[in-house]
Structures are given as C-alpha cells and as structure tokens.
PDB file of N, CA and C in Angstrom:
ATOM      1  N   UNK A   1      -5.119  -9.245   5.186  1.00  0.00           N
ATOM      2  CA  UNK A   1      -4.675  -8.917   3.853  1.00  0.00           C
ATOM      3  C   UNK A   1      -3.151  -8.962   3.831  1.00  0.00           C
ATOM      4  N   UNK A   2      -2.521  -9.457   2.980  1.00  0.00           N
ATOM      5  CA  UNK A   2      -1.058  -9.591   2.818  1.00  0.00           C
ATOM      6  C   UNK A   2      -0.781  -7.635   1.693  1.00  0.00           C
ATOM      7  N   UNK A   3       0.014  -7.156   2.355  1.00  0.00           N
ATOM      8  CA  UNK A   3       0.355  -5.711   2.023  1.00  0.00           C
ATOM      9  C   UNK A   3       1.773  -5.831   2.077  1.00  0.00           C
ATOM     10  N   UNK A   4       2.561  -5.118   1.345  1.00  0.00           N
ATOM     11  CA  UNK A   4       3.557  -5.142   0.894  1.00  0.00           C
ATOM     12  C   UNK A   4       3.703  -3.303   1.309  1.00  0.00           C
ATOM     13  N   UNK A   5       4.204  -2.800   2.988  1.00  0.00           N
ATOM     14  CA  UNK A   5       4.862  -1.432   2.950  1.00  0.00           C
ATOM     15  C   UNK A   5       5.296  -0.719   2.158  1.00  0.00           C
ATOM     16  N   UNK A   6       5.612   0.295   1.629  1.00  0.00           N
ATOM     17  CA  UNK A   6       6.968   0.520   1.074  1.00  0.00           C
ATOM     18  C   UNK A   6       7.605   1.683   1.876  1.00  0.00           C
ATOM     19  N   UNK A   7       8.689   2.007   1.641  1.00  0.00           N
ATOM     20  CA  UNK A   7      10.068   2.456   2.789  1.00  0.00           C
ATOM     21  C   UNK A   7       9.483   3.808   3.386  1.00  0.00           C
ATOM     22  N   UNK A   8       8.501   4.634   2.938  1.00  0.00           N
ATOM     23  CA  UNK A   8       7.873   6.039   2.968  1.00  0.00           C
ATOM     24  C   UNK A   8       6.782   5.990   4.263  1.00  0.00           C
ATOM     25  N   UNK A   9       6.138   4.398   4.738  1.00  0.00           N
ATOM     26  CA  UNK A   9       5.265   4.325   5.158  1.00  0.00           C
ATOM     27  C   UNK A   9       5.770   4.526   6.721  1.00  0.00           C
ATOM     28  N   UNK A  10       4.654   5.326   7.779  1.00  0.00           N
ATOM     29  CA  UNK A  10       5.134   5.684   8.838  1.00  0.00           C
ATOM     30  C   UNK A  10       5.276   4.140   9.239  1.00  0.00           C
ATOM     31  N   UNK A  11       6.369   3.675  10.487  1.00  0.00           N
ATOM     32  CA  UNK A  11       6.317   2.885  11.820  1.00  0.00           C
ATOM     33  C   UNK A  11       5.071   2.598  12.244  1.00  0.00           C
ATOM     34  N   UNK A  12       4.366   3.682  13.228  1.00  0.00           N
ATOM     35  CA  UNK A  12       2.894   3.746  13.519  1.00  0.00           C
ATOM     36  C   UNK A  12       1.871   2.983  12.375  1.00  0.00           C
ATOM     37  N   UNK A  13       2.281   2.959  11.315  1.00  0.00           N
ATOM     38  CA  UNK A  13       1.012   2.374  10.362  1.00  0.00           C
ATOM     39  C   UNK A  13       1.404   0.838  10.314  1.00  0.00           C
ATOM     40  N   UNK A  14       2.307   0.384   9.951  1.00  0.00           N
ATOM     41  CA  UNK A  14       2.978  -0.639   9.869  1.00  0.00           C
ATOM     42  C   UNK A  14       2.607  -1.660  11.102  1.00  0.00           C
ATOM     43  N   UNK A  15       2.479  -0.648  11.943  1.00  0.00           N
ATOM     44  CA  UNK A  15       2.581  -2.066  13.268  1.00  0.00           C
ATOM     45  C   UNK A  15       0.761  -1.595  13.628  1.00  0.00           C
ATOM     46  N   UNK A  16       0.145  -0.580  13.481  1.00  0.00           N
ATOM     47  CA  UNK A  16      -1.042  -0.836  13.586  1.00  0.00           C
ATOM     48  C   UNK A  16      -2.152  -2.050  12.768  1.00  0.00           C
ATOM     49  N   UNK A  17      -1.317  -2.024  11.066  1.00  0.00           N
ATOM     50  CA  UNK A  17      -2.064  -3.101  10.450  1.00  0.00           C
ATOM     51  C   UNK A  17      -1.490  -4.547  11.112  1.00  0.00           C
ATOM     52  N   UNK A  18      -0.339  -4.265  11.227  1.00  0.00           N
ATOM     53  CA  UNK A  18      -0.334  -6.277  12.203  1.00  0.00           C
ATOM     54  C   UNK A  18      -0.859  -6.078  13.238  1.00  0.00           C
ATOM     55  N   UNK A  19      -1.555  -5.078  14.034  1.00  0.00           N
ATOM     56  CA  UNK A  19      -1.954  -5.245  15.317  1.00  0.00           C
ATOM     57  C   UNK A  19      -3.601  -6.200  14.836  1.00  0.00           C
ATOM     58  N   UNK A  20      -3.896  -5.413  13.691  1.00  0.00           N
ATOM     59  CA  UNK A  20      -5.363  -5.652  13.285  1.00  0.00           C
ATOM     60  C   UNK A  20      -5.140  -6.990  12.317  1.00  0.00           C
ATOM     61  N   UNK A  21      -3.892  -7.674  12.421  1.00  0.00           N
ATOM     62  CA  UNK A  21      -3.954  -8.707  11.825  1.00  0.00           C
ATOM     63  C   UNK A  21      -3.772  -8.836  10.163  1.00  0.00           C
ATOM     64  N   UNK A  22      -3.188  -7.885   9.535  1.00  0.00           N
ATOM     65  CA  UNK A  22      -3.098  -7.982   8.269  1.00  0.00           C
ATOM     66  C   UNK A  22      -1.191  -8.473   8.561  1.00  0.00           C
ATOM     67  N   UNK A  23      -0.744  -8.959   7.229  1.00  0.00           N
ATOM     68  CA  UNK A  23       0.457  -9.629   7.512  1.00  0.00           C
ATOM     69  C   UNK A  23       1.333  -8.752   6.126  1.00  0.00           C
ATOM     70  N   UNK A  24       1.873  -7.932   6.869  1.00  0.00           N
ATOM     71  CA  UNK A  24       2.525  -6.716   6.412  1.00  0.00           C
ATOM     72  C   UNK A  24       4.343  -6.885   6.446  1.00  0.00           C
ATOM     73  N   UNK A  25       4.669  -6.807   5.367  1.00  0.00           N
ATOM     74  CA  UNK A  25       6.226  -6.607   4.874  1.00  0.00           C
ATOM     75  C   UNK A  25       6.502  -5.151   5.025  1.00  0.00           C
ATOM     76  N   UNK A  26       7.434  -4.626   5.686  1.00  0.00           N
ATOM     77  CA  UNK A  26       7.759  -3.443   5.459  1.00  0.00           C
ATOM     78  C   UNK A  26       9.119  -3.646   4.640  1.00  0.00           C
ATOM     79  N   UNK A  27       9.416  -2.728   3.803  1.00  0.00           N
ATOM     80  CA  UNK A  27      10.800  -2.392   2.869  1.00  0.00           C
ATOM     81  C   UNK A  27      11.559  -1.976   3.580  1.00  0.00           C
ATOM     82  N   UNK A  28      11.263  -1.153   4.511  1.00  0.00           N
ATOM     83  CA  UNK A  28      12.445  -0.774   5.383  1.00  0.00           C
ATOM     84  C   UNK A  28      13.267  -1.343   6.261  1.00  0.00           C
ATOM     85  N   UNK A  29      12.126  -2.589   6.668  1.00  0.00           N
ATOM     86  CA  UNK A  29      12.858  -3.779   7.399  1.00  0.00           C
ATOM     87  C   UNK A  29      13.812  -4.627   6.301  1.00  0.00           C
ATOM     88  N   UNK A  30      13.148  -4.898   5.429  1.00  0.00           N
ATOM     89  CA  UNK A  30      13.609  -5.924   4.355  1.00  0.00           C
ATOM     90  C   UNK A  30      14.683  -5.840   3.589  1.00  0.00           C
ATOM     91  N   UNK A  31      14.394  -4.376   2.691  1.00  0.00           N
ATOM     92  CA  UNK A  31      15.444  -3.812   1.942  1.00  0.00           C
ATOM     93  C   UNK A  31      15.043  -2.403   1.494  1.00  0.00           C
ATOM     94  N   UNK A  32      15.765  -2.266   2.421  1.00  0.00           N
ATOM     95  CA  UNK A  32      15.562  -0.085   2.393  1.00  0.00           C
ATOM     96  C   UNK A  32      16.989   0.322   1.035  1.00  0.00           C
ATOM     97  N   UNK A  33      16.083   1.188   0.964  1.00  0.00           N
ATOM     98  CA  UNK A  33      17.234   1.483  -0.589  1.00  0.00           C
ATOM     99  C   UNK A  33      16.297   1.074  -1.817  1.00  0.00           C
ATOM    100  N   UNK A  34      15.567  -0.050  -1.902  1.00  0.00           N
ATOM    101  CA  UNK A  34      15.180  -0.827  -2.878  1.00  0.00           C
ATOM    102  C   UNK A  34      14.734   0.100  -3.862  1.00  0.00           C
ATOM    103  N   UNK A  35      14.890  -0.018  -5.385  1.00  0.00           N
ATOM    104  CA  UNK A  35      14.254   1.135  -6.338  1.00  0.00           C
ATOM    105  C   UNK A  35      12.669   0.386  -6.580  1.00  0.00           C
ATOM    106  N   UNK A  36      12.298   1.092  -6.825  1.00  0.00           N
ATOM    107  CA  UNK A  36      10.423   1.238  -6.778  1.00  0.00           C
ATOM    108  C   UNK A  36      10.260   0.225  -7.980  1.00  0.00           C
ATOM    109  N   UNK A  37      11.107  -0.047  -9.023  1.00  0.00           N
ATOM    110  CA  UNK A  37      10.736  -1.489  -9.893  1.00  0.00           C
ATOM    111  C   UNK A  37      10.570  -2.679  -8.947  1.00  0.00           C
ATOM    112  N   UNK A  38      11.945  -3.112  -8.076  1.00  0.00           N
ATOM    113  CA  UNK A  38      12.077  -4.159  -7.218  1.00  0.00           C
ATOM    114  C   UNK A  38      10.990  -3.832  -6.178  1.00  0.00           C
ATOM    115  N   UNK A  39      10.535  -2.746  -5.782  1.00  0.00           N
ATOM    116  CA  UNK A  39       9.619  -3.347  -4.829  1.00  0.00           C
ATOM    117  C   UNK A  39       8.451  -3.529  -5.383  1.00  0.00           C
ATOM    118  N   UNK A  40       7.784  -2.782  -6.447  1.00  0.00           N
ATOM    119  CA  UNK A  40       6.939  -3.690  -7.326  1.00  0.00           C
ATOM    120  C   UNK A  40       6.629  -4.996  -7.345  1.00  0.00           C
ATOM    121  N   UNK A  41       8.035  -5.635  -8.312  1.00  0.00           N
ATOM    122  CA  UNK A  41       8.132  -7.120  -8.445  1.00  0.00           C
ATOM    123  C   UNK A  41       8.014  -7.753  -7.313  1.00  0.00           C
ATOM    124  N   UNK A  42       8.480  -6.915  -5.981  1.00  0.00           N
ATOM    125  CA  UNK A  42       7.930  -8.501  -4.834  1.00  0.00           C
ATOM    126  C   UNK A  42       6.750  -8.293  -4.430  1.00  0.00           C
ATOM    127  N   UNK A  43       6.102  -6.802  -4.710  1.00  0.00           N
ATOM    128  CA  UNK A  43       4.527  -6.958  -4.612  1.00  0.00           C
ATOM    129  C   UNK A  43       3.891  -8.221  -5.169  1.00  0.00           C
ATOM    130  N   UNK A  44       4.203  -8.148  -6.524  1.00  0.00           N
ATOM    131  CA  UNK A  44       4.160  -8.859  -7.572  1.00  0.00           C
ATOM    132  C   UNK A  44       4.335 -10.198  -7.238  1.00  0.00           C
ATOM    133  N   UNK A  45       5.348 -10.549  -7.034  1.00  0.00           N
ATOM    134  CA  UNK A  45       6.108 -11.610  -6.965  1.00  0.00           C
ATOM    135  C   UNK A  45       5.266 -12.718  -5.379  1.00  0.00           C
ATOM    136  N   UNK A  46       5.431 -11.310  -4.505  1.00  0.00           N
ATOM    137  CA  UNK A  46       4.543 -12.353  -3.105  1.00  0.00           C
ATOM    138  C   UNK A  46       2.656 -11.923  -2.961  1.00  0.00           C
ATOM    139  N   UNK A  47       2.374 -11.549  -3.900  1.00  0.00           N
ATOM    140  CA  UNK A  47       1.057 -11.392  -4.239  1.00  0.00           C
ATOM    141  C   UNK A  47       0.561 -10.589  -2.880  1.00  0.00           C
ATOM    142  N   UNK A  48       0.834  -9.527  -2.971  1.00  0.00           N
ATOM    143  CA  UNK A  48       0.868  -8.505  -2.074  1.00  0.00           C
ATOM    144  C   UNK A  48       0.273  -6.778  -2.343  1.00  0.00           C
ATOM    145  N   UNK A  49      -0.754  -6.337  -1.357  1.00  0.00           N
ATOM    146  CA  UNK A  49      -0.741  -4.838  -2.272  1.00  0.00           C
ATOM    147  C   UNK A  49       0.116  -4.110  -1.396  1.00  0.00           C
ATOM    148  N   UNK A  50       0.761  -3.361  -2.680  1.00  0.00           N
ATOM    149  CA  UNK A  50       2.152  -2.164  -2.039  1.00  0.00           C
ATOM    150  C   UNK A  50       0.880  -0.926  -1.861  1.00  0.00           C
ATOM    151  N   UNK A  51       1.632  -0.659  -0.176  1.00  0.00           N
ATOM    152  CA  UNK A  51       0.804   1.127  -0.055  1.00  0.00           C
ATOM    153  C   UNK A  51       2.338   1.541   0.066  1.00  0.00           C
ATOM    154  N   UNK A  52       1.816   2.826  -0.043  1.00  0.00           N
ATOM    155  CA  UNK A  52       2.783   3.861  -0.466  1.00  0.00           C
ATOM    156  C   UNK A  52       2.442   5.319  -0.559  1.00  0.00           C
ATOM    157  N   UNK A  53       3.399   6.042  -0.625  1.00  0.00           N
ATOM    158  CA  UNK A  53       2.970   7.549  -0.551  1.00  0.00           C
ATOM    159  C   UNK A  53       3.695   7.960  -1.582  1.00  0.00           C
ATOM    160  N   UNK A  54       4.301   7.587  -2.677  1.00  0.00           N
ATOM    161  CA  UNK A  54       4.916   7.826  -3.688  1.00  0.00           C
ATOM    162  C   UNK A  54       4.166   7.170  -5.073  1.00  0.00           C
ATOM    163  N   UNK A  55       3.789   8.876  -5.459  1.00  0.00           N
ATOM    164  CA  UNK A  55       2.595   8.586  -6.861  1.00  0.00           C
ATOM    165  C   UNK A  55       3.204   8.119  -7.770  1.00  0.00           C
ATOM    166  N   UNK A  56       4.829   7.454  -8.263  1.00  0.00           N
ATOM    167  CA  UNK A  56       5.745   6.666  -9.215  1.00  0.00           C
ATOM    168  C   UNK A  56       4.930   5.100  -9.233  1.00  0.00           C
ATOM    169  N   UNK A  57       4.338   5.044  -8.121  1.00  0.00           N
ATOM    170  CA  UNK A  57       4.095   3.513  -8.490  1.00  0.00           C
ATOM    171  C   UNK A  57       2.561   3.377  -9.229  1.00  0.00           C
ATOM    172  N   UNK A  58       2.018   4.532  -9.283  1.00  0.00           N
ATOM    173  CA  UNK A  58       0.776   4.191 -10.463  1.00  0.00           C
ATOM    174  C   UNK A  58       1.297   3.924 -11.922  1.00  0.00           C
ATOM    175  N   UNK A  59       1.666   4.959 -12.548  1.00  0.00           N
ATOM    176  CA  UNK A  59       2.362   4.948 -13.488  1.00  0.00           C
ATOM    177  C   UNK A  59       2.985   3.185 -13.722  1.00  0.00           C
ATOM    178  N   UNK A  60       4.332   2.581 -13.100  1.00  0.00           N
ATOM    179  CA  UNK A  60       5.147   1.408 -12.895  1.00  0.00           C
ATOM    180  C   UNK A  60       3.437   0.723 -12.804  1.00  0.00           C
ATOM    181  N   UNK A  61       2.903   0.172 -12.186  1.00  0.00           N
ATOM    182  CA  UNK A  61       1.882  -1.219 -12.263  1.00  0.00           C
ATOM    183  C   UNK A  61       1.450  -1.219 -13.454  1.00  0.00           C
ATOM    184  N   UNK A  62       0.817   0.493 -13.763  1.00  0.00           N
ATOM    185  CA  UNK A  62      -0.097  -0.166 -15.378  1.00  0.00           C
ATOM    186  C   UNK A  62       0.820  -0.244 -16.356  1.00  0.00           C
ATOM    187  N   UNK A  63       2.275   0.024 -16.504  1.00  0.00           N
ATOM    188  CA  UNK A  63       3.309  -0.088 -17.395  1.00  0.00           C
ATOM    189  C   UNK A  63       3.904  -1.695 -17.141  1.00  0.00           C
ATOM    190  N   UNK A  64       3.718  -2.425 -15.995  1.00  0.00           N
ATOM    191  CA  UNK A  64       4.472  -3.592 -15.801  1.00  0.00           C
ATOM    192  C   UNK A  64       2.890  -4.571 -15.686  1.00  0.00           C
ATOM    193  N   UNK A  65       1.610  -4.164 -15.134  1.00  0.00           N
ATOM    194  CA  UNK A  65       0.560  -5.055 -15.640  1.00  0.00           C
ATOM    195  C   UNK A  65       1.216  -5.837 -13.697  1.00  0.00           C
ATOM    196  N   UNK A  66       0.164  -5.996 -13.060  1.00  0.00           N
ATOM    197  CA  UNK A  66       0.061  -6.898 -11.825  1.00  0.00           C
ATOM    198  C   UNK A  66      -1.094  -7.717 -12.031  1.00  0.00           C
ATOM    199  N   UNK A  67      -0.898  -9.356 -11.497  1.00  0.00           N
ATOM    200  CA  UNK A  67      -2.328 -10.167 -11.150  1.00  0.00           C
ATOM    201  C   UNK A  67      -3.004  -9.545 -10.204  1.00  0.00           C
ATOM    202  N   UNK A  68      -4.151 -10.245 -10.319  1.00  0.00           N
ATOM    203  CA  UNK A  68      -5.232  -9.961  -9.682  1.00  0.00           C
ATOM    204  C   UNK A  68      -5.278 -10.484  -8.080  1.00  0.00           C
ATOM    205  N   UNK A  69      -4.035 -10.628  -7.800  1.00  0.00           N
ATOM    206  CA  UNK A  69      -3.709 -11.025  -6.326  1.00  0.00           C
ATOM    207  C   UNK A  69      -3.339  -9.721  -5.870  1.00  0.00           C
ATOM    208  N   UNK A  70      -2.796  -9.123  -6.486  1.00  0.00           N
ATOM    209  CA  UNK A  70      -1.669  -8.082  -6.190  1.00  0.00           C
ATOM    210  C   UNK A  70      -2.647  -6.436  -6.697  1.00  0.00           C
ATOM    211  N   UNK A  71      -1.979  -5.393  -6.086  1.00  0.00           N
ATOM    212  CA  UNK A  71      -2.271  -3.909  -5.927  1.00  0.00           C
ATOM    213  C   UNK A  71      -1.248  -2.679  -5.726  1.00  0.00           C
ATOM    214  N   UNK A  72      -2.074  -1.727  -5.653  1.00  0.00           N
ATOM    215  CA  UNK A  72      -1.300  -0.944  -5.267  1.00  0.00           C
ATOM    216  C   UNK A  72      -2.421   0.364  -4.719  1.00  0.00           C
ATOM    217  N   UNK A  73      -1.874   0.927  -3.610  1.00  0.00           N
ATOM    218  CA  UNK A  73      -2.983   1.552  -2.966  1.00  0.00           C
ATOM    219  C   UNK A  73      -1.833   3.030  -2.253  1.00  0.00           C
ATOM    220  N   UNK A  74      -2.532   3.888  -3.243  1.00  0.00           N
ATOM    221  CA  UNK A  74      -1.757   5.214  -3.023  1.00  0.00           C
ATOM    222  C   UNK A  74      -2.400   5.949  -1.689  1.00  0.00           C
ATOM    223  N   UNK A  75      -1.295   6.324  -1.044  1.00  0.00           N
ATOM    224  CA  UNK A  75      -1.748   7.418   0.302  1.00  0.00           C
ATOM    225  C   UNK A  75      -2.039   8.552   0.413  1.00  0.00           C
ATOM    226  N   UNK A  76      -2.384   9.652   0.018  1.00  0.00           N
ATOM    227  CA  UNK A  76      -2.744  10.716   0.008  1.00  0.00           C
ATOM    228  C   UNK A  76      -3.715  11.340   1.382  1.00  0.00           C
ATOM    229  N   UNK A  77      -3.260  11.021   2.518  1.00  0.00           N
ATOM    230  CA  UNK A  77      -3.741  11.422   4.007  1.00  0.00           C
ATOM    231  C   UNK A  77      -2.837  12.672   4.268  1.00  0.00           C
ATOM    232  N   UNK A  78      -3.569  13.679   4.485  1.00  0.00           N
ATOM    233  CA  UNK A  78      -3.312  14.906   5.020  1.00  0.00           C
ATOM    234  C   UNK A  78      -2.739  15.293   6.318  1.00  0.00           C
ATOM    235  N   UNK A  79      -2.686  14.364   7.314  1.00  0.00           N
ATOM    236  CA  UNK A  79      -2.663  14.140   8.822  1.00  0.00           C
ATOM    237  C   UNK A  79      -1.555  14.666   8.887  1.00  0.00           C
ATOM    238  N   UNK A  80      -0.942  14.767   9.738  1.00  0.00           N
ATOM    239  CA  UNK A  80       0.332  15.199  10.246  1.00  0.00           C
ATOM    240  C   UNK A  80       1.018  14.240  10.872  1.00  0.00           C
ATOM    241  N   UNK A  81       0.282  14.068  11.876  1.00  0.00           N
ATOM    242  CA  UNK A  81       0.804  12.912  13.132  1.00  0.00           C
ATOM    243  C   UNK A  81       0.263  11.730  12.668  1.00  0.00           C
ATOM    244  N   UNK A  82       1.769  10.500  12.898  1.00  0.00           N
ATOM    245  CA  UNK A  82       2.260   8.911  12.376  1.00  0.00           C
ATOM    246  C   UNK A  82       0.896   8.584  13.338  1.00  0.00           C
ATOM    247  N   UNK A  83       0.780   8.426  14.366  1.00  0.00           N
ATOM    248  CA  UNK A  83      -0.455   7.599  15.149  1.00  0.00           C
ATOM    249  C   UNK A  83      -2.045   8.217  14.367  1.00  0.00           C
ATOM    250  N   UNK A  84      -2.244   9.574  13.890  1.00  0.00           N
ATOM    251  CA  UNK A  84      -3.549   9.628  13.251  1.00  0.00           C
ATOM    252  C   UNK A  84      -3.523   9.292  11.759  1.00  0.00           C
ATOM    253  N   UNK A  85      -2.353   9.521  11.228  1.00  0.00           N
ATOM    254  CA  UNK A  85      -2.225   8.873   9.733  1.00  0.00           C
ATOM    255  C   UNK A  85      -2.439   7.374   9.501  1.00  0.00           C
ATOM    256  N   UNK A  86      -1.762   6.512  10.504  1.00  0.00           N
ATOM    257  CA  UNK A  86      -2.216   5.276  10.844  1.00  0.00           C
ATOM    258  C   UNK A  86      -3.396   4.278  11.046  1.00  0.00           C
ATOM    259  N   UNK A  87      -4.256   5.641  12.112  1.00  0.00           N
ATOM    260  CA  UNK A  87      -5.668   4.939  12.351  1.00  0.00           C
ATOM    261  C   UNK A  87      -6.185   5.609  11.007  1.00  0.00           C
ATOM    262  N   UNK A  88      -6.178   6.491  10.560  1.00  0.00           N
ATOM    263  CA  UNK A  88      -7.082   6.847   9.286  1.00  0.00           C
ATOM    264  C   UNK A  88      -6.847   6.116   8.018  1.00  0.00           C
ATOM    265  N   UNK A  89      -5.793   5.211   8.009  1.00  0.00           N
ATOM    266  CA  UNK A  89      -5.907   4.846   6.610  1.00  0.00           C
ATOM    267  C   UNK A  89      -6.229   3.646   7.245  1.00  0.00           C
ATOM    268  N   UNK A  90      -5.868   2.689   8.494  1.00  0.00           N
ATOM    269  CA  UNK A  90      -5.973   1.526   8.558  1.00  0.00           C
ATOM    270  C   UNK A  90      -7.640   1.333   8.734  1.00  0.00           C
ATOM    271  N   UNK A  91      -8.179   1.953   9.141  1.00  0.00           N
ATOM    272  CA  UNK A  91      -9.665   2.129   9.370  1.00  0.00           C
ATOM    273  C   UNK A  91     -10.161   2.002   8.054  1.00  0.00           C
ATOM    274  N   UNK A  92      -9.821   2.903   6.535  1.00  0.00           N
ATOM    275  CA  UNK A  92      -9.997   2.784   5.874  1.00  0.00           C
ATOM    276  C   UNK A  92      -9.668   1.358   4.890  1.00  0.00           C
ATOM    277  N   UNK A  93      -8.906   0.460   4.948  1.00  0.00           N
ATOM    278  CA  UNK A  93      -8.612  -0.868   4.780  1.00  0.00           C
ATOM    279  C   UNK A  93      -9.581  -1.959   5.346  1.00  0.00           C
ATOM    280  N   UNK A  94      -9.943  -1.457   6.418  1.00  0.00           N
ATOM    281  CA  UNK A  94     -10.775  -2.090   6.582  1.00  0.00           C
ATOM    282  C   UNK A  94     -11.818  -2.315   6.424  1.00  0.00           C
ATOM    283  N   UNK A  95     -12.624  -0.885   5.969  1.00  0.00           N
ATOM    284  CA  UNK A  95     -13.878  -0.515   5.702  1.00  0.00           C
ATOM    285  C   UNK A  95     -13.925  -1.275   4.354  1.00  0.00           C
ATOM    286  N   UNK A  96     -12.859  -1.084   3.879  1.00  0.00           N
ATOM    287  CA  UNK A  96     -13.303  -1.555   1.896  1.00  0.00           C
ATOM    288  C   UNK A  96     -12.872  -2.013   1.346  1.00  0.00           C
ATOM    289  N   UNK A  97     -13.319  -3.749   1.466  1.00  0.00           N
ATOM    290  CA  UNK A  97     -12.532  -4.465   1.266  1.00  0.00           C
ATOM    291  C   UNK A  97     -12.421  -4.325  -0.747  1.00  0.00           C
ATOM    292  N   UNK A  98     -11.625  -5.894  -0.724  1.00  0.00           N
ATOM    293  CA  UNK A  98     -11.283  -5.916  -2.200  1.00  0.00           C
ATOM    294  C   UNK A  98     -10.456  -4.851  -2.440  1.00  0.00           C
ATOM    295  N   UNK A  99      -9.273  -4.841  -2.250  1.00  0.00           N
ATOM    296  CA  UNK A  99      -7.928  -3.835  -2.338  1.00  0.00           C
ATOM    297  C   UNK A  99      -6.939  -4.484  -3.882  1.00  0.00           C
ATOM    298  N   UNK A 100      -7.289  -5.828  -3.843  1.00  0.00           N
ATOM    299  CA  UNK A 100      -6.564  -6.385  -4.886  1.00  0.00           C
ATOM    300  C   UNK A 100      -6.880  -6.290  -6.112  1.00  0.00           C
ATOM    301  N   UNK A 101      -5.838  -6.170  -7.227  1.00  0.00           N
ATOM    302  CA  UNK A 101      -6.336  -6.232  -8.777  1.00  0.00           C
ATOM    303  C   UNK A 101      -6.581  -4.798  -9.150  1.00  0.00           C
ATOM    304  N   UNK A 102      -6.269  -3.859  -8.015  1.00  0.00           N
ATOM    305  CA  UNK A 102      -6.326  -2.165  -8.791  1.00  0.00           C
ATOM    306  C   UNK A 102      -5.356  -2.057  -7.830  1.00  0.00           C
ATOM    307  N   UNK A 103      -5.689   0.078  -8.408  1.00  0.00           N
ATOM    308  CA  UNK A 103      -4.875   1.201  -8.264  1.00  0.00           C
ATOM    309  C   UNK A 103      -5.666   1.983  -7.534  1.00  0.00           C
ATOM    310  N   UNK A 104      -5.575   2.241  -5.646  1.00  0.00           N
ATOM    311  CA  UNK A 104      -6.513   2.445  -5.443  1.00  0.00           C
ATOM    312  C   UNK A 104      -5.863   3.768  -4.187  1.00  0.00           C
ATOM    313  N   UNK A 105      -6.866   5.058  -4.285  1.00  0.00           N
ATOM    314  CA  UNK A 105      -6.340   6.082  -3.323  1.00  0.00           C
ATOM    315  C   UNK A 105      -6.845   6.076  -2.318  1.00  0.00           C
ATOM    316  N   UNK A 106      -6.021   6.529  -1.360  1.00  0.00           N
ATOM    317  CA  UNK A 106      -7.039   6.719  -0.368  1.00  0.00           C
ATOM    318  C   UNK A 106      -6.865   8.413   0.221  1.00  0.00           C
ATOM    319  N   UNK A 107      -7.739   9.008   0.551  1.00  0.00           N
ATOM    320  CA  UNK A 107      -7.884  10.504   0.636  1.00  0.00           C
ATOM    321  C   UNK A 107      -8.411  10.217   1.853  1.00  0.00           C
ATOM    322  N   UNK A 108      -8.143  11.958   2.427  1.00  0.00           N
ATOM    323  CA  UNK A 108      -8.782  12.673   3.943  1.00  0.00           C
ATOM    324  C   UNK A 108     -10.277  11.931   3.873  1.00  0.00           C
ATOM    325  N   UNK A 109     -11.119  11.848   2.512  1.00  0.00           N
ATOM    326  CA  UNK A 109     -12.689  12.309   2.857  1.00  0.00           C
ATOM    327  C   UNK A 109     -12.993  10.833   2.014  1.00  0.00           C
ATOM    328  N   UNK A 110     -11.979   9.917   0.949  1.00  0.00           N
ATOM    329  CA  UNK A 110     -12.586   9.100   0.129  1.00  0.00           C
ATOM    330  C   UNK A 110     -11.814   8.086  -0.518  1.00  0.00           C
ATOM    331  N   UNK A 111     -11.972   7.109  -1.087  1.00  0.00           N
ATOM    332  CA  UNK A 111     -11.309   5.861  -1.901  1.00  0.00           C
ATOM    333  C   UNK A 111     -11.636   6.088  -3.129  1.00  0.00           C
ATOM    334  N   UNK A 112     -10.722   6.000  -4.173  1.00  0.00           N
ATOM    335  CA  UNK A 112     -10.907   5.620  -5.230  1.00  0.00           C
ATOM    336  C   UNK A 112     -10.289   4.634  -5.811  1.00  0.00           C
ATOM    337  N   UNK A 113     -10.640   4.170  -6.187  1.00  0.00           N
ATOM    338  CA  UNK A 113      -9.977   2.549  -7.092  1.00  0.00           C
ATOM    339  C   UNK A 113     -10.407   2.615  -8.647  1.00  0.00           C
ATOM    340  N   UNK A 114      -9.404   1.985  -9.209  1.00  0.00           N
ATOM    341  CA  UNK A 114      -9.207   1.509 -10.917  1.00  0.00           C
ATOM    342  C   UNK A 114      -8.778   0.364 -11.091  1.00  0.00           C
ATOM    343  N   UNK A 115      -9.614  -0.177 -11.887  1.00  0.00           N
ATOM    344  CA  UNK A 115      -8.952  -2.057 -12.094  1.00  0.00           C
ATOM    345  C   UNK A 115      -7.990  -1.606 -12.487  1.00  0.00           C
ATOM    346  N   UNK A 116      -6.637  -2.923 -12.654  1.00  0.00           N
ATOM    347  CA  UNK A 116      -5.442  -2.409 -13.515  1.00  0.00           C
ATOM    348  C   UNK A 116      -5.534  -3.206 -14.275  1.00  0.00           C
ATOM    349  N   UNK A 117      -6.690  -4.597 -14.993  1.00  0.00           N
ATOM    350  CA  UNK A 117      -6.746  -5.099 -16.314  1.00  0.00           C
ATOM    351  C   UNK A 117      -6.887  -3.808 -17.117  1.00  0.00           C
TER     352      UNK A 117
END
C-alpha cells in the first residue's frame, strides 16, 4: 500500500510497514514543519493514505474531498511503547484491506471506516 506518514507517526511504525513491504513516505523525512493542508495535498497529490494521530485531518479531507486512490486513516492506539504501537496498527493494515477512498480509525479493540464520497 502506498501511505503517506505524517510527522506524529512513531520511527518504529514507519520502518515496520516497509519492512512488510508497504512503500511509506514519512513527513519527517521529507518535510517536517509541513502544515496539515500540504500534507494532505501530497496525500492527494501522490495518491497515498495519510495515517496520523492528529484528529485535524478528518475534518481537512471531507472539507477538501480526496480520490478514491487516496485516504486517511486516524490512530487512536492506546499503547505506550513505539515497537507495540507499531505491530498493533501495522497488523491491523494488514488485516483490512481497502484503506483507500475513506476516513478510517483504528482503535485498541476495532476499525472504523467512512467513505469520503
């Protein structure tokens, strides 16, 4: 899956999804600082879903409208520790697919997703 980081996301998660082969941009490598419109648009722009731990970007997609290439997949993991926050959401990516074309959470116990047509 092409995922688009954004700057909030642990190290540990980042390099666990390229371990498992998803082809992951981090913001922090790219352009740390970036305001949450611009990293949108290169969600947008490189047809990418942004995860994130910052609930600003639900709100921004259904106000700016993304294709159906593109997402956004909120973090809400309870974990503490970067190596179990990592395997718990990346496990969860994997389990379910079709990430693209919504707004989708992921929790301690569950997924929820919303188209964003």
């Amino acid at each position: 899956m092409k995922l688009l980081a954004d700057e909030n996301c642990p190290r540990a998660l980042v390099i666990r999804l390229r371990e498992r082969g998803h082809d992951v941009v981090w913001i922090r490598e790219v352009s740390p600082g970036a305001p949450d419109d611009a990293v949108l648009l290169r969600a947008r722009s490189e047809n990418r879903v942004l995860l994130t731990f910052d609930k600003d970007f639900g709100e921004i997609a259904f106000r700016v409208g993304l294709p159906p290439t593109s997402g956004v997949i909120l973090l809400r993991v309870s974990l503490s520790a970067p190596d179990a926050v990592a395997r718990a959401i990346a496990d969860a990516l994997d389990a379910h697919p079709g990430w693209e074309g919504a707004f989708s959470v992921v929790e301690d116990s569950r997924v929820r997703r919303r188209q964003l047509d």
